[in-house]
PDB file of N, CA and C in Angstrom:
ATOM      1  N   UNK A   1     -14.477   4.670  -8.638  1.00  0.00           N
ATOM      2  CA  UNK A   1     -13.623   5.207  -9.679  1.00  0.00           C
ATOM      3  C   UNK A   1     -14.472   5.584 -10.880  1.00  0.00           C
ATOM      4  N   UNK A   2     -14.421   6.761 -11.297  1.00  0.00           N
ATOM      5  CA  UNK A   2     -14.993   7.230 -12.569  1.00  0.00           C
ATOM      6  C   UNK A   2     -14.292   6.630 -14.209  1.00  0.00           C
ATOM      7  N   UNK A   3     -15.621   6.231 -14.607  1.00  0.00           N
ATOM      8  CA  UNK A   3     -14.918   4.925 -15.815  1.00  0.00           C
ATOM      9  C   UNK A   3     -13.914   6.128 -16.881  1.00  0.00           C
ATOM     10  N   UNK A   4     -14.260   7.304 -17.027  1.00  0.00           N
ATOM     11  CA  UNK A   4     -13.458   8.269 -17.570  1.00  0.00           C
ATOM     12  C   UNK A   4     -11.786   8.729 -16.887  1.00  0.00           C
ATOM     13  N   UNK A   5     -11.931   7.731 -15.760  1.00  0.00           N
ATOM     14  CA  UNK A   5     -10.124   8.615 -14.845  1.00  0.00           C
ATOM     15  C   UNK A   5      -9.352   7.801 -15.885  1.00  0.00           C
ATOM     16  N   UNK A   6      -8.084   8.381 -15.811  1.00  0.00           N
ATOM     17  CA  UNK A   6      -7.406   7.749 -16.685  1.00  0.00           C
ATOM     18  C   UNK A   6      -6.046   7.224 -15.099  1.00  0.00           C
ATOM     19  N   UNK A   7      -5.511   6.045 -15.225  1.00  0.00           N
ATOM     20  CA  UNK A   7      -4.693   5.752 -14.080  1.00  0.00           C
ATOM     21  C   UNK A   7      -3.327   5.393 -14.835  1.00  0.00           C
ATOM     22  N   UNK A   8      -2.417   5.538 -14.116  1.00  0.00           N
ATOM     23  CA  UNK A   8      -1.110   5.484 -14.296  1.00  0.00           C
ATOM     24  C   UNK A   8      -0.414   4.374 -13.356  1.00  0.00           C
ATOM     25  N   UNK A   9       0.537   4.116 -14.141  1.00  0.00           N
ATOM     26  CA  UNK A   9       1.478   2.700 -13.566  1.00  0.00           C
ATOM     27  C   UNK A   9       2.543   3.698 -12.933  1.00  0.00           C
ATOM     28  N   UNK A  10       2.573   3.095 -11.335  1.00  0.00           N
ATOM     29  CA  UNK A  10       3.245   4.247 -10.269  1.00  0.00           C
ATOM     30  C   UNK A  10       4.109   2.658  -9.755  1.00  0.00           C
ATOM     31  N   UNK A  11       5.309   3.183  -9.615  1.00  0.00           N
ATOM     32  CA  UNK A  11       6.087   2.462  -8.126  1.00  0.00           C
ATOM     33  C   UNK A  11       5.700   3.179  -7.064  1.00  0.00           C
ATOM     34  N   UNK A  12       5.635   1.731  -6.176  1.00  0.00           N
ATOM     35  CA  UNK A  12       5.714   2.508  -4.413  1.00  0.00           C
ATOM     36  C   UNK A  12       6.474   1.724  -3.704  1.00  0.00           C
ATOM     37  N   UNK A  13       7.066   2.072  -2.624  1.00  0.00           N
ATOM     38  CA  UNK A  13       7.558   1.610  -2.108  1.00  0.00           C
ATOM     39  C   UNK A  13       7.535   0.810  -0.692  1.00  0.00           C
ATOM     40  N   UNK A  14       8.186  -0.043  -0.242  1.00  0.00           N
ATOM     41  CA  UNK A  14       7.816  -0.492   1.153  1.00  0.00           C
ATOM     42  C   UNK A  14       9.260  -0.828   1.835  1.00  0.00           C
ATOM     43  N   UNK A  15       9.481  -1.070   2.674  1.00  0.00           N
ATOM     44  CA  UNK A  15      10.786  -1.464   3.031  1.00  0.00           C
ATOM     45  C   UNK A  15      11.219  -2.951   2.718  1.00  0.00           C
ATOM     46  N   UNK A  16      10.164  -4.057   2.694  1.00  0.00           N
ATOM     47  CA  UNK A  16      10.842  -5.224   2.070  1.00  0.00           C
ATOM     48  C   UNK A  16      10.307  -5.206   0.615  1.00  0.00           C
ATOM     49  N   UNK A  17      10.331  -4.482  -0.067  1.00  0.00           N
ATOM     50  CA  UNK A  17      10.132  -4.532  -1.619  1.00  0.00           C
ATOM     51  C   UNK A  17       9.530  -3.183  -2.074  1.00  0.00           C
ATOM     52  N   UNK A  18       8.851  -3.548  -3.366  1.00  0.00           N
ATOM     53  CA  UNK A  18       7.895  -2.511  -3.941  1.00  0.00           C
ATOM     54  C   UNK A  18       7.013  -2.962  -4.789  1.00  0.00           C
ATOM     55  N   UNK A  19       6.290  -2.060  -5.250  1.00  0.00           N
ATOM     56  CA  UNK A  19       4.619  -2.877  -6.154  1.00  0.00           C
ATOM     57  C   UNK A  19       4.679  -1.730  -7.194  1.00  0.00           C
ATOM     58  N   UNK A  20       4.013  -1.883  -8.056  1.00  0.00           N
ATOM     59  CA  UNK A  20       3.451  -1.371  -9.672  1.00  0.00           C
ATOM     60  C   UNK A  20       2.654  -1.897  -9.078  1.00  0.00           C
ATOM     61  N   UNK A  21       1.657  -0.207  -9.424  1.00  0.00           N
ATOM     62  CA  UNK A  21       0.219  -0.423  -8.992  1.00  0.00           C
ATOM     63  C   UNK A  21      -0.189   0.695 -10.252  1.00  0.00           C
ATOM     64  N   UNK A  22      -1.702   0.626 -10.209  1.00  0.00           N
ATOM     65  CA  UNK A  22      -2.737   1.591 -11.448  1.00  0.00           C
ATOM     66  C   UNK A  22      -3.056   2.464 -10.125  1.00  0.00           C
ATOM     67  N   UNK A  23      -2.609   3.883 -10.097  1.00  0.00           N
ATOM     68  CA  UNK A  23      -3.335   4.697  -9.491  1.00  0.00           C
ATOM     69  C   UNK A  23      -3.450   5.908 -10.565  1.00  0.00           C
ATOM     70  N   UNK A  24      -4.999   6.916 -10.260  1.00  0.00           N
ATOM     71  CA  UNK A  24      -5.006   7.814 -10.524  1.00  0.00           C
ATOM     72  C   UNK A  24      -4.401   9.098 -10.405  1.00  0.00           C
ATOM     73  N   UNK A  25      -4.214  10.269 -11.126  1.00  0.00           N
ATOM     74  CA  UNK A  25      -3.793  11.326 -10.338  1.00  0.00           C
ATOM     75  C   UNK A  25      -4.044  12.231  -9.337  1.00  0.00           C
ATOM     76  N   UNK A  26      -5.635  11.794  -9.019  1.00  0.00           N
ATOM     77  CA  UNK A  26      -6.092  12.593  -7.704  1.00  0.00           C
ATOM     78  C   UNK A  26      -5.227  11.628  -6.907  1.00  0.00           C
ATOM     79  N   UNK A  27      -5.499   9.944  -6.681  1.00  0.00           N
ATOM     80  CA  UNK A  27      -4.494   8.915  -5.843  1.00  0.00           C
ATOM     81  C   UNK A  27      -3.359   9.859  -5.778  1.00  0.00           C
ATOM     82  N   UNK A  28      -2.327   9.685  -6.707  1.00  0.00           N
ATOM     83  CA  UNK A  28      -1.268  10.082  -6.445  1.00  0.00           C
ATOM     84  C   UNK A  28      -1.130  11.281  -5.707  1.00  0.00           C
ATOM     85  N   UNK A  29      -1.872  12.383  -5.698  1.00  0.00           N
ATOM     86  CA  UNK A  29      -1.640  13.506  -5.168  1.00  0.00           C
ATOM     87  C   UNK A  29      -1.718  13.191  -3.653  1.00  0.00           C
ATOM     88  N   UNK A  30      -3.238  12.893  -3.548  1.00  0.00           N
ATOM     89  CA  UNK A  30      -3.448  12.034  -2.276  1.00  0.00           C
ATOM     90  C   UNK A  30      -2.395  11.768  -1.457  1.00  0.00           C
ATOM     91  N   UNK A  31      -1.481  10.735  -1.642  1.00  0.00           N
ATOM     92  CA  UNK A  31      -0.683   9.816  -1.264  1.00  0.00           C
ATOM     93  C   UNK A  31       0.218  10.444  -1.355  1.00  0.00           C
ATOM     94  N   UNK A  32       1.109  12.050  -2.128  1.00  0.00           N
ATOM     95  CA  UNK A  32       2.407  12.093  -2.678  1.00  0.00           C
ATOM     96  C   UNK A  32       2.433  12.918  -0.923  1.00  0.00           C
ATOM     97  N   UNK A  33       3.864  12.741  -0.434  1.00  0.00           N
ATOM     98  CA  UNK A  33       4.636  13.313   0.469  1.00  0.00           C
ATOM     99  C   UNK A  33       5.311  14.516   0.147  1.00  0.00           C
ATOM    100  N   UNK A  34       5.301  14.842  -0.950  1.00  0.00           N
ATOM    101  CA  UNK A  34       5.916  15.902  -1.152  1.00  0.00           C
ATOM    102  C   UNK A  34       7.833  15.354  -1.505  1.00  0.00           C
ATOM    103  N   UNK A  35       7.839  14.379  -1.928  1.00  0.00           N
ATOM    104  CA  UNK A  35       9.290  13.557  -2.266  1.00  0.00           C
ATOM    105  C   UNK A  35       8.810  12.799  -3.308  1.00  0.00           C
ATOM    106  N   UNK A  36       9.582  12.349  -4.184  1.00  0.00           N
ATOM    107  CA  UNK A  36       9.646  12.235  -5.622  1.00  0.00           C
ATOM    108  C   UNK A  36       8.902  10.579  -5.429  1.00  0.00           C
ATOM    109  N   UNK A  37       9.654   9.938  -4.566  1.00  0.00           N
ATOM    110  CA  UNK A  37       8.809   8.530  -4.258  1.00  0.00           C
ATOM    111  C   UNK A  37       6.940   8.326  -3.234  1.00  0.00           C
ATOM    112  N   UNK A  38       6.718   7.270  -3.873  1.00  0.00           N
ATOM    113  CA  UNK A  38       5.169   6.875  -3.209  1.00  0.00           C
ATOM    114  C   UNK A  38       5.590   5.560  -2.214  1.00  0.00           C
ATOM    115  N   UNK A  39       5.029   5.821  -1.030  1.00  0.00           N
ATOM    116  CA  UNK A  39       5.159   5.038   0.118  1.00  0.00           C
ATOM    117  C   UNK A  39       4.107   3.970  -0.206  1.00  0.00           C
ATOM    118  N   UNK A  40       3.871   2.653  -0.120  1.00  0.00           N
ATOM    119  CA  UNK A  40       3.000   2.009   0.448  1.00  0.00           C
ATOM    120  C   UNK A  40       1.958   1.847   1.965  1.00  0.00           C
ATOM    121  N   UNK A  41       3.104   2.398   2.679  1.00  0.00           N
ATOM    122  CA  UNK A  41       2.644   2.627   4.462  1.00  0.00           C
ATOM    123  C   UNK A  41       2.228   4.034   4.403  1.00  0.00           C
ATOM    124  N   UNK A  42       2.014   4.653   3.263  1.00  0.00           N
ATOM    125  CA  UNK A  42       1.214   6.116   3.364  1.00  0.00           C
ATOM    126  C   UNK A  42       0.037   5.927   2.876  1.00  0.00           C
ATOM    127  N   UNK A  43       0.158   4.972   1.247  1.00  0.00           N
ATOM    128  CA  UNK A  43      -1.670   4.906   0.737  1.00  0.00           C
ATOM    129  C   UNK A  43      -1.900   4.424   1.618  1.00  0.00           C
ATOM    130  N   UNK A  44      -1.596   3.297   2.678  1.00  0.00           N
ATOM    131  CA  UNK A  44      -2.566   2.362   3.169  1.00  0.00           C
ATOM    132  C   UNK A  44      -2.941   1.227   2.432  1.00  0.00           C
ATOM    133  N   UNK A  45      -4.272   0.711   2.481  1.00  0.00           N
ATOM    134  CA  UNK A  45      -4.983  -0.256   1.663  1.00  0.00           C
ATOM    135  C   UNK A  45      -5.200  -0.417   0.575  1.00  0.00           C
ATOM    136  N   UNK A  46      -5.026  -0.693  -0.491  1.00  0.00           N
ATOM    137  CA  UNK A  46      -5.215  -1.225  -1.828  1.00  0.00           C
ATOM    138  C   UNK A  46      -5.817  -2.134  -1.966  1.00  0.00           C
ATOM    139  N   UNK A  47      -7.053  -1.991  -3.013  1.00  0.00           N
ATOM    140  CA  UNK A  47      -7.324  -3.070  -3.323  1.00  0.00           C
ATOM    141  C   UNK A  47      -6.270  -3.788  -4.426  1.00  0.00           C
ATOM    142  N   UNK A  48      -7.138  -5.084  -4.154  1.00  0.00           N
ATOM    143  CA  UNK A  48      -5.877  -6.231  -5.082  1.00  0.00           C
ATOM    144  C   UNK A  48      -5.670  -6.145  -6.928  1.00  0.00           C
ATOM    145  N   UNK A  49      -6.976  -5.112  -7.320  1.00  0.00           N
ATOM    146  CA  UNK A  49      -7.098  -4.938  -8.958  1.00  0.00           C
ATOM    147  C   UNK A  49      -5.953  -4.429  -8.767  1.00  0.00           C
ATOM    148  N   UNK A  50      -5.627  -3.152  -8.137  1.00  0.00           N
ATOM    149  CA  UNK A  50      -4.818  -2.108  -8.065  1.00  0.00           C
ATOM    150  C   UNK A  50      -3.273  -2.594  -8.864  1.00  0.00           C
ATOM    151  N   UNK A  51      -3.251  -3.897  -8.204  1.00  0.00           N
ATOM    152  CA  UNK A  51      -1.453  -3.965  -8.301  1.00  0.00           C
ATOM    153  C   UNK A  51      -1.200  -4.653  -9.670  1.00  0.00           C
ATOM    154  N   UNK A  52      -0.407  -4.249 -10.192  1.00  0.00           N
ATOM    155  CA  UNK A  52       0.338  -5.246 -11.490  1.00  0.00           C
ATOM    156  C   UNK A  52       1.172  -6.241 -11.237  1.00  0.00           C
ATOM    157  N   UNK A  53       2.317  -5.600 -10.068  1.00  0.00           N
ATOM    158  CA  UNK A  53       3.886  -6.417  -9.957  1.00  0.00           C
ATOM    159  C   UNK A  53       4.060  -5.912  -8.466  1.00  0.00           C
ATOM    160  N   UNK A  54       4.492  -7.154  -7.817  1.00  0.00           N
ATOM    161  CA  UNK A  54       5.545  -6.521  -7.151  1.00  0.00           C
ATOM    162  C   UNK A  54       6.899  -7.364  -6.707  1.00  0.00           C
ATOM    163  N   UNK A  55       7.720  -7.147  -5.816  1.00  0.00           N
ATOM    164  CA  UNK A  55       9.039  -6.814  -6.002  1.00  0.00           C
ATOM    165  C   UNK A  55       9.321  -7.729  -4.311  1.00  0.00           C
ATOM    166  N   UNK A  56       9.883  -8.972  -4.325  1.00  0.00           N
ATOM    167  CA  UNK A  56       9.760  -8.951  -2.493  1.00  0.00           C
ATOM    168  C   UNK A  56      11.631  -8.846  -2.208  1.00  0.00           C
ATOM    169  N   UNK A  57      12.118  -8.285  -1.576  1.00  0.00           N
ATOM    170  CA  UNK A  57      13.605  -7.753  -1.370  1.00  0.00           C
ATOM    171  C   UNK A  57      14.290  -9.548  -0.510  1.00  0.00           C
ATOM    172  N   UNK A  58      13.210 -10.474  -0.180  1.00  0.00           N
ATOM    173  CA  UNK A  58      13.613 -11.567   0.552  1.00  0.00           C
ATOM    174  C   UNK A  58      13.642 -12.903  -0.556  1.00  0.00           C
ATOM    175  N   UNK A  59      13.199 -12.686  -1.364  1.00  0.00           N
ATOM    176  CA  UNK A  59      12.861 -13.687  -2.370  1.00  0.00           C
ATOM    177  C   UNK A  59      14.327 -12.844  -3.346  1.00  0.00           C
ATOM    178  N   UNK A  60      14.315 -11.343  -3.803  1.00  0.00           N
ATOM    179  CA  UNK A  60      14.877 -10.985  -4.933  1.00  0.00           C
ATOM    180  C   UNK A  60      13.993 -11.739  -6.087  1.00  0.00           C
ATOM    181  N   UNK A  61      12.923 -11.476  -6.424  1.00  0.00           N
ATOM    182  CA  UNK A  61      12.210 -11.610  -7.520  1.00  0.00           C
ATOM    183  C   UNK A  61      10.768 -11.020  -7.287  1.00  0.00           C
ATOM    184  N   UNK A  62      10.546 -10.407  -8.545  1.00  0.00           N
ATOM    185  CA  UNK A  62       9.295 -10.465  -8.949  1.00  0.00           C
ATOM    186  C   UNK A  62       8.416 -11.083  -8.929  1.00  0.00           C
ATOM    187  N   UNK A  63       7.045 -10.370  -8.744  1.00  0.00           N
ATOM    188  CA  UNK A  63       5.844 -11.668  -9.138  1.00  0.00           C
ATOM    189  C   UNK A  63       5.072 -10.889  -9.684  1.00  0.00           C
ATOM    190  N   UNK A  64       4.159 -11.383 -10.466  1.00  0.00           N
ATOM    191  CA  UNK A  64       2.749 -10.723 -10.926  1.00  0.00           C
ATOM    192  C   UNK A  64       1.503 -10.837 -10.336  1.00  0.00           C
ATOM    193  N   UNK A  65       0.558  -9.498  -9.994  1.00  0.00           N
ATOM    194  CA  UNK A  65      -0.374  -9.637  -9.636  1.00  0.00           C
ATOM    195  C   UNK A  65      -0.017  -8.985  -7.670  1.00  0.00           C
ATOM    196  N   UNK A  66      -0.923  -9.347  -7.311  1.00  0.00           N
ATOM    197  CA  UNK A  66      -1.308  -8.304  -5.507  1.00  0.00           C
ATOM    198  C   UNK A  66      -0.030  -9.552  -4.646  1.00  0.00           C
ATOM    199  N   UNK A  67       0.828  -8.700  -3.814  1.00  0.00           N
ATOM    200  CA  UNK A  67       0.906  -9.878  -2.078  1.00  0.00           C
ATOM    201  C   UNK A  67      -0.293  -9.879  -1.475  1.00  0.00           C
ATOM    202  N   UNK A  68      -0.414 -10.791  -0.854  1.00  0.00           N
ATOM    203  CA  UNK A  68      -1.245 -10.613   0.637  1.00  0.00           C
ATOM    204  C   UNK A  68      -1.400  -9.820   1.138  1.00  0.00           C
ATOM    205  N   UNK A  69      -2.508  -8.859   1.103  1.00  0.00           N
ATOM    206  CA  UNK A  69      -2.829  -8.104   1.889  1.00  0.00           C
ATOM    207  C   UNK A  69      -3.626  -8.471   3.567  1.00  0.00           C
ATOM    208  N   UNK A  70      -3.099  -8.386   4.646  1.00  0.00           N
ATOM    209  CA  UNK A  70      -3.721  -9.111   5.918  1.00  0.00           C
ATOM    210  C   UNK A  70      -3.712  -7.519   6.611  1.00  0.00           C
ATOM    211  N   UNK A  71      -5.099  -7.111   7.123  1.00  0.00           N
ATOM    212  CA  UNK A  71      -5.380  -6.253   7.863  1.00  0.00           C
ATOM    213  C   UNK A  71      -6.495  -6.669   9.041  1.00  0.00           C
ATOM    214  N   UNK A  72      -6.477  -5.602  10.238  1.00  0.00           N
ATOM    215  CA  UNK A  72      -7.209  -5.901  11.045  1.00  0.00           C
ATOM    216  C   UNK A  72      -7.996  -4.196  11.610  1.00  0.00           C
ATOM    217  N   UNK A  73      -8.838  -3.957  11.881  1.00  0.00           N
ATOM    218  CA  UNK A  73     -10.067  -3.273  11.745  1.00  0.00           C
ATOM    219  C   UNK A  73      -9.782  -2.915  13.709  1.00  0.00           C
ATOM    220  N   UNK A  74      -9.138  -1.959  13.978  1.00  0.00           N
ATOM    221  CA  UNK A  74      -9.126  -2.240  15.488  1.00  0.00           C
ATOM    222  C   UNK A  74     -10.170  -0.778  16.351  1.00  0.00           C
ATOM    223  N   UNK A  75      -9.713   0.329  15.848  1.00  0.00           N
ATOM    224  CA  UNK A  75     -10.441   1.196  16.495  1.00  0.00           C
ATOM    225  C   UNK A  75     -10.382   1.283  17.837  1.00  0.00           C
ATOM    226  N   UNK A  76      -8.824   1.274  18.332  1.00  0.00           N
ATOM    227  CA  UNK A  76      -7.981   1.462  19.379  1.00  0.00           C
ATOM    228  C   UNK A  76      -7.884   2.848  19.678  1.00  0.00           C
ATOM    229  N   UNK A  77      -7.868   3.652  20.744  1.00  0.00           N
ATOM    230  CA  UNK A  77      -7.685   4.637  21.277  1.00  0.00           C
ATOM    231  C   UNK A  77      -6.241   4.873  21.597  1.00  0.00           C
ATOM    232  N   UNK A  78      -5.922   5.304  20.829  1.00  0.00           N
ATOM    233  CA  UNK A  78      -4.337   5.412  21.295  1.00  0.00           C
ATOM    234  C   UNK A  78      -3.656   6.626  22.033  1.00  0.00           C
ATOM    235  N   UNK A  79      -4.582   7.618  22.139  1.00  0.00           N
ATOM    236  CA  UNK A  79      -4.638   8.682  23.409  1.00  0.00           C
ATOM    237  C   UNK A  79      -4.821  10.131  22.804  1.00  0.00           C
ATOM    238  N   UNK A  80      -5.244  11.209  23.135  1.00  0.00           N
ATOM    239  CA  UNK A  80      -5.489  12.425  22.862  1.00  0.00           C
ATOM    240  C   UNK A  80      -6.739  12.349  21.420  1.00  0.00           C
ATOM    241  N   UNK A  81      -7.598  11.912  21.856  1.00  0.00           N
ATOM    242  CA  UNK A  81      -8.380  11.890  20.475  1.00  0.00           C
ATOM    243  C   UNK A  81      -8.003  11.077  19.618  1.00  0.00           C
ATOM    244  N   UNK A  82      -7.153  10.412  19.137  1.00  0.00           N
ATOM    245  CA  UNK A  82      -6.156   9.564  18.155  1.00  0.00           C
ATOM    246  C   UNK A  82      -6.855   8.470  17.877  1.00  0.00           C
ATOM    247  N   UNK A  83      -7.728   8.206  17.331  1.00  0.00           N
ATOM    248  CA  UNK A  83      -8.145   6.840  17.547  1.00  0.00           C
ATOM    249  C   UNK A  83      -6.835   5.709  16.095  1.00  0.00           C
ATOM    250  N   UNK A  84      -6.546   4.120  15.910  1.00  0.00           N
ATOM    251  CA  UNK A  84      -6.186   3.485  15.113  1.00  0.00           C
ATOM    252  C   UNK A  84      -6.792   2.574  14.313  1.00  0.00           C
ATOM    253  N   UNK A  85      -7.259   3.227  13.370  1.00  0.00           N
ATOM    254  CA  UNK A  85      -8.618   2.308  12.888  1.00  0.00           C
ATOM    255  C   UNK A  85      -8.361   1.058  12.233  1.00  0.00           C
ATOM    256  N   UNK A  86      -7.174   1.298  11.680  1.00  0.00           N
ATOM    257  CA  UNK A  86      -6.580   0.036  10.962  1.00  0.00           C
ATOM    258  C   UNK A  86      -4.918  -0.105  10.702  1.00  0.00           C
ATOM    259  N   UNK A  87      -4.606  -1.337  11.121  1.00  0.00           N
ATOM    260  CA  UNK A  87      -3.430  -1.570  10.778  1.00  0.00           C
ATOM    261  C   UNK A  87      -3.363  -3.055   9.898  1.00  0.00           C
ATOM    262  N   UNK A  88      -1.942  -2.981   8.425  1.00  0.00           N
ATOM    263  CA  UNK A  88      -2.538  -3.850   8.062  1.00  0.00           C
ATOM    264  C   UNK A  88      -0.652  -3.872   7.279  1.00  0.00           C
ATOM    265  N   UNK A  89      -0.810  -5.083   6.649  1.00  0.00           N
ATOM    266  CA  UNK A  89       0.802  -5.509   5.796  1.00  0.00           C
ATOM    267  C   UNK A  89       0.525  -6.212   4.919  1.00  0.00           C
ATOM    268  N   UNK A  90       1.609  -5.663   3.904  1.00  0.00           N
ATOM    269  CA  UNK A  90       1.599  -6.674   2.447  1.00  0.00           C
ATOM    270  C   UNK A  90       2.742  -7.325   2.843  1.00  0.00           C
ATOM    271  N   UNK A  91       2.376  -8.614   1.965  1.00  0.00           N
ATOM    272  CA  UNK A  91       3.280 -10.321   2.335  1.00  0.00           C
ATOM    273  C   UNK A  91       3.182 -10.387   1.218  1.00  0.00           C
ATOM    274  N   UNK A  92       4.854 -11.135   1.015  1.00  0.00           N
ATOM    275  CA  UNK A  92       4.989 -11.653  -0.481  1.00  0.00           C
ATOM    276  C   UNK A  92       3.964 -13.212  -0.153  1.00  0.00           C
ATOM    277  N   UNK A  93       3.616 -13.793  -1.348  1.00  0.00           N
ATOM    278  CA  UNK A  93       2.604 -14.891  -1.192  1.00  0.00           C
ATOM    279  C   UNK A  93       3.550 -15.766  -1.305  1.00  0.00           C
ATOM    280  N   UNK A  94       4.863 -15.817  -1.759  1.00  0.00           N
ATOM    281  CA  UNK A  94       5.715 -16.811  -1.650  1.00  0.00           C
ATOM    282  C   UNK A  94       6.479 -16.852  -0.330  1.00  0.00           C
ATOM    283  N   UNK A  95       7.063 -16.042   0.090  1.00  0.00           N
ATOM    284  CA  UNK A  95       8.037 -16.411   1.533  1.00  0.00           C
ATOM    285  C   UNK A  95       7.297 -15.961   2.619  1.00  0.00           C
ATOM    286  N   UNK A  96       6.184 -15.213   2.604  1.00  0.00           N
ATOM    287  CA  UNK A  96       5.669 -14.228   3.808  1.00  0.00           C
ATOM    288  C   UNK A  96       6.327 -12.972   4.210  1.00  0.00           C
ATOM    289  N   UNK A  97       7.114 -12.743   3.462  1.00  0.00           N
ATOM    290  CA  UNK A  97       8.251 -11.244   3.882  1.00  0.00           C
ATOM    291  C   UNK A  97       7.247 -10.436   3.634  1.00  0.00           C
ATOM    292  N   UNK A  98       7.493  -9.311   4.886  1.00  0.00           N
ATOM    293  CA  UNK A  98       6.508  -7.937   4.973  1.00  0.00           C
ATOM    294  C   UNK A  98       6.870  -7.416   3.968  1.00  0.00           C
ATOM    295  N   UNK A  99       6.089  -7.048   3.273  1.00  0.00           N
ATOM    296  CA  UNK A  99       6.788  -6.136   1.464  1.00  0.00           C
ATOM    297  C   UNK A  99       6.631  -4.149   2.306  1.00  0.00           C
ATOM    298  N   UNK A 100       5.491  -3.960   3.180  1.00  0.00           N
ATOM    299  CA  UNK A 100       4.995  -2.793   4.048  1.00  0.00           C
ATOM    300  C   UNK A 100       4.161  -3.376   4.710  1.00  0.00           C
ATOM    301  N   UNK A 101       3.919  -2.317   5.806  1.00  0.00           N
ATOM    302  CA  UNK A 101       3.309  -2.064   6.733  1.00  0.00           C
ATOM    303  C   UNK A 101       2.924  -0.943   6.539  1.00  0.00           C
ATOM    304  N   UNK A 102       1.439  -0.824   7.052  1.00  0.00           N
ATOM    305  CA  UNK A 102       0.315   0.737   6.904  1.00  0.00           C
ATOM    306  C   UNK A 102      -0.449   1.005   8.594  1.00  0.00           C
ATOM    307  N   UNK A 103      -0.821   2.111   8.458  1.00  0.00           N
ATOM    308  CA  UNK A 103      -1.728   2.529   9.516  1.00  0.00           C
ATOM    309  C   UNK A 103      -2.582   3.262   9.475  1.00  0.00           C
ATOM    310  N   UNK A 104      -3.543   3.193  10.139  1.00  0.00           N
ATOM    311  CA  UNK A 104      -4.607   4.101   9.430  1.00  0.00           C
ATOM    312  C   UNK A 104      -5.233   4.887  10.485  1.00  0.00           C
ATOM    313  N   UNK A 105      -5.312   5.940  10.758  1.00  0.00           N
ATOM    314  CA  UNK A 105      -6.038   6.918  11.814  1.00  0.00           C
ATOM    315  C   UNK A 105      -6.602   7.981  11.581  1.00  0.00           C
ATOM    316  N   UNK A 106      -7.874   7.914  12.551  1.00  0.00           N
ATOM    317  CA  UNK A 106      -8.572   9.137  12.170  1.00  0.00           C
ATOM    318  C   UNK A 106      -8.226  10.307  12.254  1.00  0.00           C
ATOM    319  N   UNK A 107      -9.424  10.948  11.368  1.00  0.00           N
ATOM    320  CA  UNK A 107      -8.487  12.449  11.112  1.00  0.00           C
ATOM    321  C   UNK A 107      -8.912  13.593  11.843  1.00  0.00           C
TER     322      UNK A 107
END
């Protein structure tokens, strides 16, 4: 990250919650779908500075600071060229509820 980017406090979303995270605006572009909301299972991986808050939909509360991020590094062939390089989920650190799920494949 260039000490000059300037980053912005973004919601994203996941299906068991959501996070306030610092991303930039190249990030955001990156990541935007072309729909007004930011996916979590689209950035992928975050590091843990990244997050401010997030949100677990199983708890109904807030917390401050990153969930659990647990990923695994597989580099599975999943057919036609496709390889799956990584699959990985945010966990609230209090109940374990999937906050998202990501995937990651080559391009």
């Amino acid at each position: 990250m260039n000490k000059d980017e300037v980053l912005e406090e973004k919601k994203v979303l996941g299906s068991g919650g959501y996070a306030f995270v610092n991303l930039s605006e190249e990030e955001e572009l990156q990541f935007n779908l072309g729909v007004p909301h930011l996916f979590l299972g689209h950035i992928g991986r975050l590091d843990s500075e990244k997050f401010l808050r997030y949100y677990c939909k199983k708890c109904a509360k807030e917390y401050s600071g990153s969930p659990r991020i647990e990923y695994e590094n597989l580099n599975e062939n999943v057919g036609e060229g496709v390889i799956l390089l990584e699959k990985g989920e945010y966990k609230c650190m209090n109940c374990n509820n999937i906050i998202a799920q990501y995937r990651k494949f080559n391009k």
